[in-house]
N, C-alpha and C. Protein backbone atom coordinates (compact mmCIF):
# COMPACT_ATOMS: atom_id res chain seq x y z
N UNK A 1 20.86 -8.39 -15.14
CA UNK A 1 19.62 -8.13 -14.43
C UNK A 1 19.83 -7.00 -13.44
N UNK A 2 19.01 -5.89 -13.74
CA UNK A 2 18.84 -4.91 -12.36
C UNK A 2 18.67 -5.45 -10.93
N UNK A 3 19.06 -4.79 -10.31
CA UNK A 3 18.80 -5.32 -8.55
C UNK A 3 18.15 -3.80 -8.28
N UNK A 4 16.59 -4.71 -8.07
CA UNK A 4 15.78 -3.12 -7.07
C UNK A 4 15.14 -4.28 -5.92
N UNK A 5 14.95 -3.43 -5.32
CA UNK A 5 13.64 -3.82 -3.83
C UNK A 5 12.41 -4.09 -4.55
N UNK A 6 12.16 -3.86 -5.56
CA UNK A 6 10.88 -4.48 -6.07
C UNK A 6 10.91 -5.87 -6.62
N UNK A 7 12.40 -5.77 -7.18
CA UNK A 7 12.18 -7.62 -7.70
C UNK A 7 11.90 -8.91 -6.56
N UNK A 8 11.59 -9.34 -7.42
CA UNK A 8 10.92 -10.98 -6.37
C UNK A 8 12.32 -11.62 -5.93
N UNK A 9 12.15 -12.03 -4.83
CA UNK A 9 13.05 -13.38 -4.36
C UNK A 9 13.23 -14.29 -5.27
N UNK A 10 12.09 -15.72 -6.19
CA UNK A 10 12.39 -16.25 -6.92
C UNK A 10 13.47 -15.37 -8.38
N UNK A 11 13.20 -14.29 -8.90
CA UNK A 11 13.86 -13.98 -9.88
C UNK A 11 15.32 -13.50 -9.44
N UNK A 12 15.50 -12.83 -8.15
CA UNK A 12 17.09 -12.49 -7.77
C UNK A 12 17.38 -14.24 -7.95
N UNK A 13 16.86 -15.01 -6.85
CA UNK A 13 17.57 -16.33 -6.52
C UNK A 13 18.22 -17.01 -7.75
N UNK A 14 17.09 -16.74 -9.32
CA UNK A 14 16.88 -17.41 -10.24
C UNK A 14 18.79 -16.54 -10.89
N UNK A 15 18.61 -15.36 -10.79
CA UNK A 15 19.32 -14.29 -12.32
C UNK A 15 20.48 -14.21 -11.49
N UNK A 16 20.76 -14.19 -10.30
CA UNK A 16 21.81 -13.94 -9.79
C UNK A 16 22.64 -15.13 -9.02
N UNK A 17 24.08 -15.48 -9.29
CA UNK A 17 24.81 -16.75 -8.22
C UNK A 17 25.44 -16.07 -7.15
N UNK A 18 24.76 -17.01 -6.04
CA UNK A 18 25.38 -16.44 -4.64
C UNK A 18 23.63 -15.87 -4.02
N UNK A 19 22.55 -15.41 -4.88
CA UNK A 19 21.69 -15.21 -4.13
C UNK A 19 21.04 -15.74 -2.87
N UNK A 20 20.74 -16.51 -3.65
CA UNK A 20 20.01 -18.04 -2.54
C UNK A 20 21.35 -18.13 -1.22
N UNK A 21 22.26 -17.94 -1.55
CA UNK A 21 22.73 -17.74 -0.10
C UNK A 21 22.91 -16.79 0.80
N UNK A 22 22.49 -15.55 0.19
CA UNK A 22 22.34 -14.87 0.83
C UNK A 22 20.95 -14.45 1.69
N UNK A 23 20.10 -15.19 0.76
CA UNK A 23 18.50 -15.13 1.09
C UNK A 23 18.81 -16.54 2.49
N UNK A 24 19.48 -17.46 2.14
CA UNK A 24 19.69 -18.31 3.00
C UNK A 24 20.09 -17.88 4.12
N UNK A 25 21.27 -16.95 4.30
CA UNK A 25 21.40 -16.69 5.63
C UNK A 25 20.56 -15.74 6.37
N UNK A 26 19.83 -14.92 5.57
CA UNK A 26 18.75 -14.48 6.62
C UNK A 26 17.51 -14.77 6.39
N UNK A 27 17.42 -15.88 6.55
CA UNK A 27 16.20 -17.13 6.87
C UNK A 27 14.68 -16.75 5.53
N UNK A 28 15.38 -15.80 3.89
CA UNK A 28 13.99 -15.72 3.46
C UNK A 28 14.01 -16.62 2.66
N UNK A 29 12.70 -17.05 2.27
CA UNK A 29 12.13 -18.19 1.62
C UNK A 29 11.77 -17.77 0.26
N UNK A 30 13.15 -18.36 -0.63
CA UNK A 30 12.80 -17.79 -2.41
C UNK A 30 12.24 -18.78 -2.81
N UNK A 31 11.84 -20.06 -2.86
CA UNK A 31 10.91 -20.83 -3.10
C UNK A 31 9.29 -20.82 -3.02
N UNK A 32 8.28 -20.98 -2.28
CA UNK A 32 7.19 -21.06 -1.92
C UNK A 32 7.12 -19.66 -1.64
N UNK A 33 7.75 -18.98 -1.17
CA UNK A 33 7.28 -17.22 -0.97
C UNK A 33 7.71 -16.61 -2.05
N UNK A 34 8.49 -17.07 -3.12
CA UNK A 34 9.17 -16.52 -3.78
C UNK A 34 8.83 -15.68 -4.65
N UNK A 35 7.41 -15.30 -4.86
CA UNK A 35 6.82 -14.57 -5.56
C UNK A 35 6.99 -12.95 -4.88
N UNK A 36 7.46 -12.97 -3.83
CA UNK A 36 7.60 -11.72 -2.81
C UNK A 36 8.82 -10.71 -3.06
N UNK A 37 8.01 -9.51 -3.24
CA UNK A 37 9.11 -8.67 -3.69
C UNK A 37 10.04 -8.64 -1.93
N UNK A 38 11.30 -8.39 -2.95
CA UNK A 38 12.40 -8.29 -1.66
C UNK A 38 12.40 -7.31 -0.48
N UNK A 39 12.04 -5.81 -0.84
CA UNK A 39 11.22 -5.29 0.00
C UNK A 39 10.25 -5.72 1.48
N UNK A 40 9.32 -6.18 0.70
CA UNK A 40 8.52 -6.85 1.28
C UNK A 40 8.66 -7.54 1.82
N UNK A 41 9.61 -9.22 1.23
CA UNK A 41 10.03 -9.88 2.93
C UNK A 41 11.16 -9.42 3.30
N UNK A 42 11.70 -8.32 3.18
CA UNK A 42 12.79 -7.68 4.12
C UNK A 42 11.84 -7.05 5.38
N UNK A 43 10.93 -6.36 5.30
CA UNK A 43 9.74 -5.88 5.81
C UNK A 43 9.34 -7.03 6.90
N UNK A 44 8.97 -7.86 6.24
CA UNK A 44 8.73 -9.29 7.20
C UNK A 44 9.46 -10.25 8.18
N UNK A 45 10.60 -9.70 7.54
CA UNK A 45 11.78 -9.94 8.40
C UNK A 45 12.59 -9.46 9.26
N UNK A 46 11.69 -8.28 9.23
CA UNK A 46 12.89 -7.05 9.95
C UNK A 46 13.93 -6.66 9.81
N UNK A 47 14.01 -6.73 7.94
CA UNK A 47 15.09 -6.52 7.79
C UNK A 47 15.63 -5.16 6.98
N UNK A 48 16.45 -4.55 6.77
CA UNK A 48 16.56 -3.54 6.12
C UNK A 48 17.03 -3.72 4.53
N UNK A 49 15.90 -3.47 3.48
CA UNK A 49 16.17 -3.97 2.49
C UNK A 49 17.22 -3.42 1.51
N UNK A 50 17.79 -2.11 1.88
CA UNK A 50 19.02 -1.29 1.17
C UNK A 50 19.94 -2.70 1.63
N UNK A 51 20.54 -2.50 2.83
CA UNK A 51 21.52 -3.51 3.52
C UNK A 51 21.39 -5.19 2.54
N UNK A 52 20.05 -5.20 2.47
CA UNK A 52 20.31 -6.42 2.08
C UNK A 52 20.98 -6.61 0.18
N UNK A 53 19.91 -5.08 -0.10
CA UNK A 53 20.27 -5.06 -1.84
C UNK A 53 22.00 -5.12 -1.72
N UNK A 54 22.85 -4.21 -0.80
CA UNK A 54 23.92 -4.33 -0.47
C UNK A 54 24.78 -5.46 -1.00
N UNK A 55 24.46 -5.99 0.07
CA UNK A 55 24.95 -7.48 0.37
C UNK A 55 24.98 -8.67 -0.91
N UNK A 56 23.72 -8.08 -1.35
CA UNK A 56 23.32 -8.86 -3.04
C UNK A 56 24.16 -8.90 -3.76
N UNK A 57 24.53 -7.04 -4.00
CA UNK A 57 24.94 -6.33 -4.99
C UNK A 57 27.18 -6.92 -4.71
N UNK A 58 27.52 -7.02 -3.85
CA UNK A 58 28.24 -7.28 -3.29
C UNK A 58 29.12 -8.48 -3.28
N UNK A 59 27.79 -9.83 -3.13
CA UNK A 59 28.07 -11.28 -2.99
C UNK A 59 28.25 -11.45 -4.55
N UNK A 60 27.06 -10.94 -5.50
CA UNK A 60 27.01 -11.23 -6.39
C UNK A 60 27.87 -10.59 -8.20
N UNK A 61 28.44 -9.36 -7.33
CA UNK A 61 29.74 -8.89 -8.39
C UNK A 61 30.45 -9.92 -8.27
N UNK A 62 31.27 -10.03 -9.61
CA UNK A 62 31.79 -10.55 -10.22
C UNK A 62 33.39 -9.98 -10.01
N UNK A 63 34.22 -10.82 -9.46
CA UNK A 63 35.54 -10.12 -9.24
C UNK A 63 36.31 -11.05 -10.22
N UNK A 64 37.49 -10.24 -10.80
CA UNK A 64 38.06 -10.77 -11.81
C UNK A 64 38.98 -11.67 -11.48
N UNK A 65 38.82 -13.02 -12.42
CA UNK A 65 39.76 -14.11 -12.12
C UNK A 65 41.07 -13.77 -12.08
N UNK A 66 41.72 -14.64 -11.52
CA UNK A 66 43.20 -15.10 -11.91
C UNK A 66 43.30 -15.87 -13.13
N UNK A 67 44.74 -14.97 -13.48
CA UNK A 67 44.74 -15.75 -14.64
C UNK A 67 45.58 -17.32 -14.78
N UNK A 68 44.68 -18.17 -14.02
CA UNK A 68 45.67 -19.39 -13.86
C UNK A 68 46.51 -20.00 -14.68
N UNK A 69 46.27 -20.05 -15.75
CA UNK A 69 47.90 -20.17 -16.59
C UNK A 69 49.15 -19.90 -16.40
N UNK A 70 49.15 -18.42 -15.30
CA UNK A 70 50.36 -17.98 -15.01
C UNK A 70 50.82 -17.76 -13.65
N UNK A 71 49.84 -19.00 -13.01
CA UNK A 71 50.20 -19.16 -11.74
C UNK A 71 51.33 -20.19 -11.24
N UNK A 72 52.26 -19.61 -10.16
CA UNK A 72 52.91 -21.02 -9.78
C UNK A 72 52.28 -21.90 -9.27
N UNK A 73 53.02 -22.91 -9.48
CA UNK A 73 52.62 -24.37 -8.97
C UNK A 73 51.73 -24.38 -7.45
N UNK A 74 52.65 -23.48 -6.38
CA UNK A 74 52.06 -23.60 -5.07
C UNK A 74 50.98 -22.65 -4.74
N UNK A 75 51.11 -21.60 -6.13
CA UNK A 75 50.20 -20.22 -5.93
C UNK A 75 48.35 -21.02 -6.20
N UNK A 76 48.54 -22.25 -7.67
CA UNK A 76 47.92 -22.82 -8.47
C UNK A 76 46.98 -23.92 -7.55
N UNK A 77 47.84 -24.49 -6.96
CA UNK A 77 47.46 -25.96 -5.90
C UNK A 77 46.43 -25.25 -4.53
N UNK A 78 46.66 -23.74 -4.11
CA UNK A 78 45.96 -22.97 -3.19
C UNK A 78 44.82 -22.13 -3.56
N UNK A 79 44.74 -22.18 -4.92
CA UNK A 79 43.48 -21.50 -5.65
C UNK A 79 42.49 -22.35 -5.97
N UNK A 80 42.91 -23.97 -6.13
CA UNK A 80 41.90 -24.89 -6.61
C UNK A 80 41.31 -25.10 -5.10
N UNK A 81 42.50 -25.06 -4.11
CA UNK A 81 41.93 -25.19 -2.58
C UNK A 81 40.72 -24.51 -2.51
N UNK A 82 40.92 -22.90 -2.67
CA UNK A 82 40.43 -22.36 -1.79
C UNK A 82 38.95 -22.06 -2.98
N UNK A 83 39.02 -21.92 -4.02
CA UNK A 83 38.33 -21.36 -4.78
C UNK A 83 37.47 -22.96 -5.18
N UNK A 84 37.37 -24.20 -5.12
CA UNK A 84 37.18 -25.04 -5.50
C UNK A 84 36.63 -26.05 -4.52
N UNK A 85 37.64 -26.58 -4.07
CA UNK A 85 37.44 -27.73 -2.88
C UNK A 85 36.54 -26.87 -1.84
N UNK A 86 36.91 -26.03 -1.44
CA UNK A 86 36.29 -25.41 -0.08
C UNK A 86 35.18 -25.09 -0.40
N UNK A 87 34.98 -24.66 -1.75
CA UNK A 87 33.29 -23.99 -2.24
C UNK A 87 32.16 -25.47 -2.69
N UNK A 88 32.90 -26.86 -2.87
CA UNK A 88 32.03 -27.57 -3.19
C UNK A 88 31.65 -28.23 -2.06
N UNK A 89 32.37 -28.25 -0.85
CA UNK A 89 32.89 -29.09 1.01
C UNK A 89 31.40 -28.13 1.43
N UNK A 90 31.22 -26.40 1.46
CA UNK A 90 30.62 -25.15 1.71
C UNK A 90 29.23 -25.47 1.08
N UNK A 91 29.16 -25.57 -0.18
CA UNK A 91 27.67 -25.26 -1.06
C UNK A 91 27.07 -26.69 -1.28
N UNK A 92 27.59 -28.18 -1.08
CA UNK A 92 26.76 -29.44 -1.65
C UNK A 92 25.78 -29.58 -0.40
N UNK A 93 26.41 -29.35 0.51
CA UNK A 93 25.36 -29.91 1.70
C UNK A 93 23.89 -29.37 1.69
N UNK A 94 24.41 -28.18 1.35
CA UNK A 94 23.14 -27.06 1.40
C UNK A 94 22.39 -27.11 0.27
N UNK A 95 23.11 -27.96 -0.84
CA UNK A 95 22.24 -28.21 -1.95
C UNK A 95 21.58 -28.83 -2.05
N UNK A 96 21.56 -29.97 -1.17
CA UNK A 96 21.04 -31.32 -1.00
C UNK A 96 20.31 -31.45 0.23
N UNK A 97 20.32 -30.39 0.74
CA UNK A 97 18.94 -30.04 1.59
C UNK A 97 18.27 -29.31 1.30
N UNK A 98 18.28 -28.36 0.13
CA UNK A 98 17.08 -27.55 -0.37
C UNK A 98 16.49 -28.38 -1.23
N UNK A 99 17.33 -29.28 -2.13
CA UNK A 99 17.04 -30.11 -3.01
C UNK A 99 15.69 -31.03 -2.27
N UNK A 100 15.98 -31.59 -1.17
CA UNK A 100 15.11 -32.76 -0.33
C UNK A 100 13.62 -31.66 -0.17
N UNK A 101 14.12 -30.72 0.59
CA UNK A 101 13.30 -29.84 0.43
C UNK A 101 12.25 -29.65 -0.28
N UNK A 102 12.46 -29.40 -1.63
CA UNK A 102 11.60 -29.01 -2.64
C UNK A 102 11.20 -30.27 -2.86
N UNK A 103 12.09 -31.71 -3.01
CA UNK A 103 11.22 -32.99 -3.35
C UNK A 103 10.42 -33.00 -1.85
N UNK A 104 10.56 -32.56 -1.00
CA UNK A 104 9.46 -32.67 -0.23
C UNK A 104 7.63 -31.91 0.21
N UNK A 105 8.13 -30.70 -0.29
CA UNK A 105 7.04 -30.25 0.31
C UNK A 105 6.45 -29.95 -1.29
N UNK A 106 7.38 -29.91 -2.87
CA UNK A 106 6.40 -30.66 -4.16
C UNK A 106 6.17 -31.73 -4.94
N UNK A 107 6.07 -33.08 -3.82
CA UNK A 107 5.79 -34.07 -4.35
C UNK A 107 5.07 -34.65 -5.14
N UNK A 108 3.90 -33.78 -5.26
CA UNK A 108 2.52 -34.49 -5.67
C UNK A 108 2.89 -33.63 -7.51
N UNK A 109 3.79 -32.42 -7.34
CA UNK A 109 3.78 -31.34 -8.53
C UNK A 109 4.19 -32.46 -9.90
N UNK A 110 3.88 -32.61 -11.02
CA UNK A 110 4.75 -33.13 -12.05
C UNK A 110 6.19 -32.52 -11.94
N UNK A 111 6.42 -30.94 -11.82
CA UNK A 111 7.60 -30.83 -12.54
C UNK A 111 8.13 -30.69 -11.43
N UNK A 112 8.36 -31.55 -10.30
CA UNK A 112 9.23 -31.47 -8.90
C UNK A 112 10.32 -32.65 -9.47
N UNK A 113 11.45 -31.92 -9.11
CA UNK A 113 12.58 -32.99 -9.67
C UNK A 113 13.07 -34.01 -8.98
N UNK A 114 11.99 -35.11 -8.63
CA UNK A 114 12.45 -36.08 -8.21
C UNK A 114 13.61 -36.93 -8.13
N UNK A 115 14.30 -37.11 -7.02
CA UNK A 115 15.28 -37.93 -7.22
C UNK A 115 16.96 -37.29 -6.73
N UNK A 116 16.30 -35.55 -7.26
CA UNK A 116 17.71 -34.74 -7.32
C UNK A 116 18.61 -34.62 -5.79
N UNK A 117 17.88 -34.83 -4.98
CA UNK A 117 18.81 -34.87 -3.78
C UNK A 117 19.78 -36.01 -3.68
N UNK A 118 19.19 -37.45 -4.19
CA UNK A 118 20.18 -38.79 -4.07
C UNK A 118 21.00 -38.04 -4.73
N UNK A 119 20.59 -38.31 -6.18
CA UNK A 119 21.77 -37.18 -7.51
C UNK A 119 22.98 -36.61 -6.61
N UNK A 120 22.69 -35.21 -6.09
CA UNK A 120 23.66 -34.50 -5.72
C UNK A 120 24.44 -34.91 -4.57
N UNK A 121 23.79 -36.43 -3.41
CA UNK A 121 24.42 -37.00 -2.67
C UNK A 121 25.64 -37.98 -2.97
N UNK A 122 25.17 -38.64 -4.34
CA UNK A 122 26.06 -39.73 -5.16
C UNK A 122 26.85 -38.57 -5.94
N UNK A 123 26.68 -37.27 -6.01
CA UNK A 123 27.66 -36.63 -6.59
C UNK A 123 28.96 -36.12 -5.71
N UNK A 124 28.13 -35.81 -4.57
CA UNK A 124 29.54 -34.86 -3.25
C UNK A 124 30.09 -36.10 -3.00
N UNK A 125 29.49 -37.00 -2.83
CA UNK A 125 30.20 -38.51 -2.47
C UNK A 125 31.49 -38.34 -3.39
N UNK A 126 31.30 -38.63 -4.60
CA UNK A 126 32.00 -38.67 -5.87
C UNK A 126 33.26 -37.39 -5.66
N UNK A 127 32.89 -36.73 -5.60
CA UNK A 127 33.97 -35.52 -5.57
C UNK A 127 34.44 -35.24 -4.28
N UNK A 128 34.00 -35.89 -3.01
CA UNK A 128 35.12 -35.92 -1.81
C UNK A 128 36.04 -36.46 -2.38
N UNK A 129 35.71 -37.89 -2.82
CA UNK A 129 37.04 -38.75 -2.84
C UNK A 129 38.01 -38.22 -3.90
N UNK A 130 37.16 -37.42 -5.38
CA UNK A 130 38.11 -37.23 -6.01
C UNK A 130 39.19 -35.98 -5.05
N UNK A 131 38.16 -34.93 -4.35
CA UNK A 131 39.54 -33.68 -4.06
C UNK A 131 40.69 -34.81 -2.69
N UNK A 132 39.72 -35.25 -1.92
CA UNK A 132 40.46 -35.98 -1.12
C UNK A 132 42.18 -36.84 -1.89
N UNK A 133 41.89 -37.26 -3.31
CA UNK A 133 43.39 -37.70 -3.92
C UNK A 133 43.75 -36.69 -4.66
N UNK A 134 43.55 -35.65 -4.56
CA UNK A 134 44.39 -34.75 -4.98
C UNK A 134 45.04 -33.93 -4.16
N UNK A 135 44.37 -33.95 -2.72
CA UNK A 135 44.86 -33.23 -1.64
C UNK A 135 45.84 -34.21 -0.74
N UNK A 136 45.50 -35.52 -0.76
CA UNK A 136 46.62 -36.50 -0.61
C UNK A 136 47.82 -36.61 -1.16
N UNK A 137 47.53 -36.97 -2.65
CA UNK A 137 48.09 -37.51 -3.37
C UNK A 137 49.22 -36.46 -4.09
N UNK A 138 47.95 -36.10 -5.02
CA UNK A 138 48.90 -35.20 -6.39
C UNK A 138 49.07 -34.30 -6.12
N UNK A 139 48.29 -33.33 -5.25
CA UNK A 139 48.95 -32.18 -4.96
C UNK A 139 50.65 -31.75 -4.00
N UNK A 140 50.76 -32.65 -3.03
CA UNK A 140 51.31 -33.55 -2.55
C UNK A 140 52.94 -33.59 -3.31
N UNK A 141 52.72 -34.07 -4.54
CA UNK A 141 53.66 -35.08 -5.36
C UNK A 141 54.01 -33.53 -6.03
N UNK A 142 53.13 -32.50 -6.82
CA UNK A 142 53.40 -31.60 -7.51
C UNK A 142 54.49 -30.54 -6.68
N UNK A 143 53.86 -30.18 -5.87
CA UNK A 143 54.33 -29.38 -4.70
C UNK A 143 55.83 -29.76 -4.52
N UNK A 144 56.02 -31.25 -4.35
CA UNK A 144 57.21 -31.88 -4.24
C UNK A 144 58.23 -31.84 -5.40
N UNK A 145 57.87 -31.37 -6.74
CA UNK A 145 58.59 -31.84 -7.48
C UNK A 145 58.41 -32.79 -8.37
N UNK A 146 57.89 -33.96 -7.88
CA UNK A 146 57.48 -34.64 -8.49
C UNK A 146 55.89 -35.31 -9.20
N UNK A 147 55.55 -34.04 -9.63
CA UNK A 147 54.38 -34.29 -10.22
C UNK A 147 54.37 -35.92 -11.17
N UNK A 148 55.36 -35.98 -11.97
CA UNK A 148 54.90 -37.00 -13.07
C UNK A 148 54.78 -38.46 -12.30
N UNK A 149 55.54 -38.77 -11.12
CA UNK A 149 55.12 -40.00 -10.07
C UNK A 149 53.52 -40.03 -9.95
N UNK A 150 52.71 -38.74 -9.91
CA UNK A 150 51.30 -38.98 -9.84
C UNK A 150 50.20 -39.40 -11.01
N UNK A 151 51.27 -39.08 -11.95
CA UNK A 151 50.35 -39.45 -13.35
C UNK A 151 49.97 -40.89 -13.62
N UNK A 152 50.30 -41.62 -12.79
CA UNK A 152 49.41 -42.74 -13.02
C UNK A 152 48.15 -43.12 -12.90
N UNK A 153 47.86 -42.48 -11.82
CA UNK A 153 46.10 -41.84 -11.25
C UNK A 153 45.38 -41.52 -11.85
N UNK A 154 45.97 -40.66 -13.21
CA UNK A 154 45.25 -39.49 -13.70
C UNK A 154 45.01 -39.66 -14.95
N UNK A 155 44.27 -39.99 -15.45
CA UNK A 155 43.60 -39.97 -16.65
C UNK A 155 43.30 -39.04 -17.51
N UNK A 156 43.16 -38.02 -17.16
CA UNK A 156 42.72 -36.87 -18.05
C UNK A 156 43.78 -36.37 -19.46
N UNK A 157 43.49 -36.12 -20.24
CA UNK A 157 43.96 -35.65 -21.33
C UNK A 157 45.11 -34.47 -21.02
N UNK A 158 46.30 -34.58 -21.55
CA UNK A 158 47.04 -34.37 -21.09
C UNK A 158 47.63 -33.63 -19.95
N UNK A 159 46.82 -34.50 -19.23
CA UNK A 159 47.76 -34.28 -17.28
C UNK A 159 49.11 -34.66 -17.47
N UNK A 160 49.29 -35.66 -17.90
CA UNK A 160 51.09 -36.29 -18.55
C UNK A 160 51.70 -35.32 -18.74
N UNK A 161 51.83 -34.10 -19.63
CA UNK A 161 52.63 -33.18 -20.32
C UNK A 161 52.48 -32.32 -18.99
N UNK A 162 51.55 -31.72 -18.42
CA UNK A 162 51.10 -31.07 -17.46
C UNK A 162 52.38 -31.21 -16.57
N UNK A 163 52.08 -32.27 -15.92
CA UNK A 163 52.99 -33.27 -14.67
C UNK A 163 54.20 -32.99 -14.94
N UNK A 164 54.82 -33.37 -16.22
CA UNK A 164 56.20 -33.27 -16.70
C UNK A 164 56.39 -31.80 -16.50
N UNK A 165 56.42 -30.88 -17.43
CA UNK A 165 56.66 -29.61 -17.06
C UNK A 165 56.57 -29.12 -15.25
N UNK A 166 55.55 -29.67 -14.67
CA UNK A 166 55.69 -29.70 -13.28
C UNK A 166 57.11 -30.11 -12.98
N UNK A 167 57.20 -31.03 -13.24
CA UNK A 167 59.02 -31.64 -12.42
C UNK A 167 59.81 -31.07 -13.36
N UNK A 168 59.49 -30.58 -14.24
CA UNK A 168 60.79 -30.24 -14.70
C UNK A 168 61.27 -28.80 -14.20
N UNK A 169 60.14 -27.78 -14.11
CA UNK A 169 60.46 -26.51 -13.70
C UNK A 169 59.72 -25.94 -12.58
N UNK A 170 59.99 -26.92 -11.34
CA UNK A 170 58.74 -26.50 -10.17
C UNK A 170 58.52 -25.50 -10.01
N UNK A 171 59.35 -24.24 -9.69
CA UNK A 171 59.23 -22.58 -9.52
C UNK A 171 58.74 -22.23 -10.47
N UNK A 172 58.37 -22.65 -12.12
CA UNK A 172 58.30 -21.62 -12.84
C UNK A 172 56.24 -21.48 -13.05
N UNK A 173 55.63 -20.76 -13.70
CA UNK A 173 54.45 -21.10 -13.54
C UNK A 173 54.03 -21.97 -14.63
N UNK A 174 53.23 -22.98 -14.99
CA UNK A 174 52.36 -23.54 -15.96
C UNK A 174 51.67 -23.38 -17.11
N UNK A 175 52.09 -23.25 -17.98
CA UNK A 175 50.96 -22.39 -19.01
C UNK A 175 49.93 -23.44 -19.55
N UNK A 176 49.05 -23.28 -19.00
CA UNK A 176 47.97 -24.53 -19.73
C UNK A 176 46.95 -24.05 -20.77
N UNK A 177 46.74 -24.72 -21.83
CA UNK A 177 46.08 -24.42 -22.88
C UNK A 177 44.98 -25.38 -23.53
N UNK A 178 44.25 -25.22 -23.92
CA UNK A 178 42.71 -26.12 -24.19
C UNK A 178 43.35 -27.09 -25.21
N UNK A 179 44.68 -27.14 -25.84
CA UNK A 179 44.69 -27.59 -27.09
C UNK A 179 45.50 -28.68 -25.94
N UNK A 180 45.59 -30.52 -26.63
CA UNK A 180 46.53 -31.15 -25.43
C UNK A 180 47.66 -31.17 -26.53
N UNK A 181 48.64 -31.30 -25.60
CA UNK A 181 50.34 -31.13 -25.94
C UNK A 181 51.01 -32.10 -26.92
């Protein structure tokens, strides 16, 4: 999708990830105004709409992954931190107040998605506790050496083989592959 000053708020918010937070931090409304070219409530906002295409253009490039397969163990355990845990701790709250949001002020609409704020509350719930035992627990145990002590926790399809190669060669990096071992 092009980024001009003419496109609407709803369609950046919609075509681009990371929009809506950026529209979020300077207070514009891609929902109910959202029909408003960006321009325009930059205009309304006092804001300068190059700066903001900026900022768009910016938040919303795409910087190239790591290739985690060939990360070490401690390089690996600080990327899920930072790239993961911290972005779901950062973005649920705020999801689940736009979410309330929209079940609030389109209640009466059929296609208002009722319900979705509990949803995403019984979900961050769900995924504190899971990063919380991994930031306790297994990360913890991996770091140490002893990853395969944590595999009892862990259910997932081959975390076992995972774990093992963990203790067996803590310095070396992981090669993980979609196929299980």
């Amino acid at each position: 999708m092009q980024i001009t000053s003419t496109t609407t708020l709803a369609d950046l918010a919609v075509h681009l990830p990371g929009a809506s937070r950026v529209f979020h931090r300077h207070g514009l409304d891609f929902c109910c105004h959202g029909q408003v070219a960006l321009e325009d409530a930059c205009r309304e906002r006092g804001l300068e709409a190059q700066s903001l295409l900026a900022e768009l253009e910016a938040t919303c490039s795409s910087a190239p992954e790591p290739a985690v397969g060939e990360l070490g163990l401690a390089e690996l355990v600080e990327y899920v931190l930072e790239h993961f845990h911290a972005a779901h701790r950062e973005e649920l709250p705020r999801l689940i107040a736009m979410a309330r949001k929209v079940e609030d002020v389109h209640a009466g609409k059929s296609e208002c998605p009722r319900g979705l704020a509990a949803h995403l509350e019984r979900m961050a719930e769900s995924l504190e506790l899971h990063m919380q035992k991994e930031e306790q627990i297994l990360f913890p145990q991996i770091l140490a050496g002893r990853g395969r002590h944590a595999a009892m926790p862990i259910s997932v399809t081959g975390a076992r083989s995972i774990l093992a190669r963990c203790e067996a060669e803590p310095s070396q990096p992981v090669m993980i592959s979609s196929s299980p071992s």
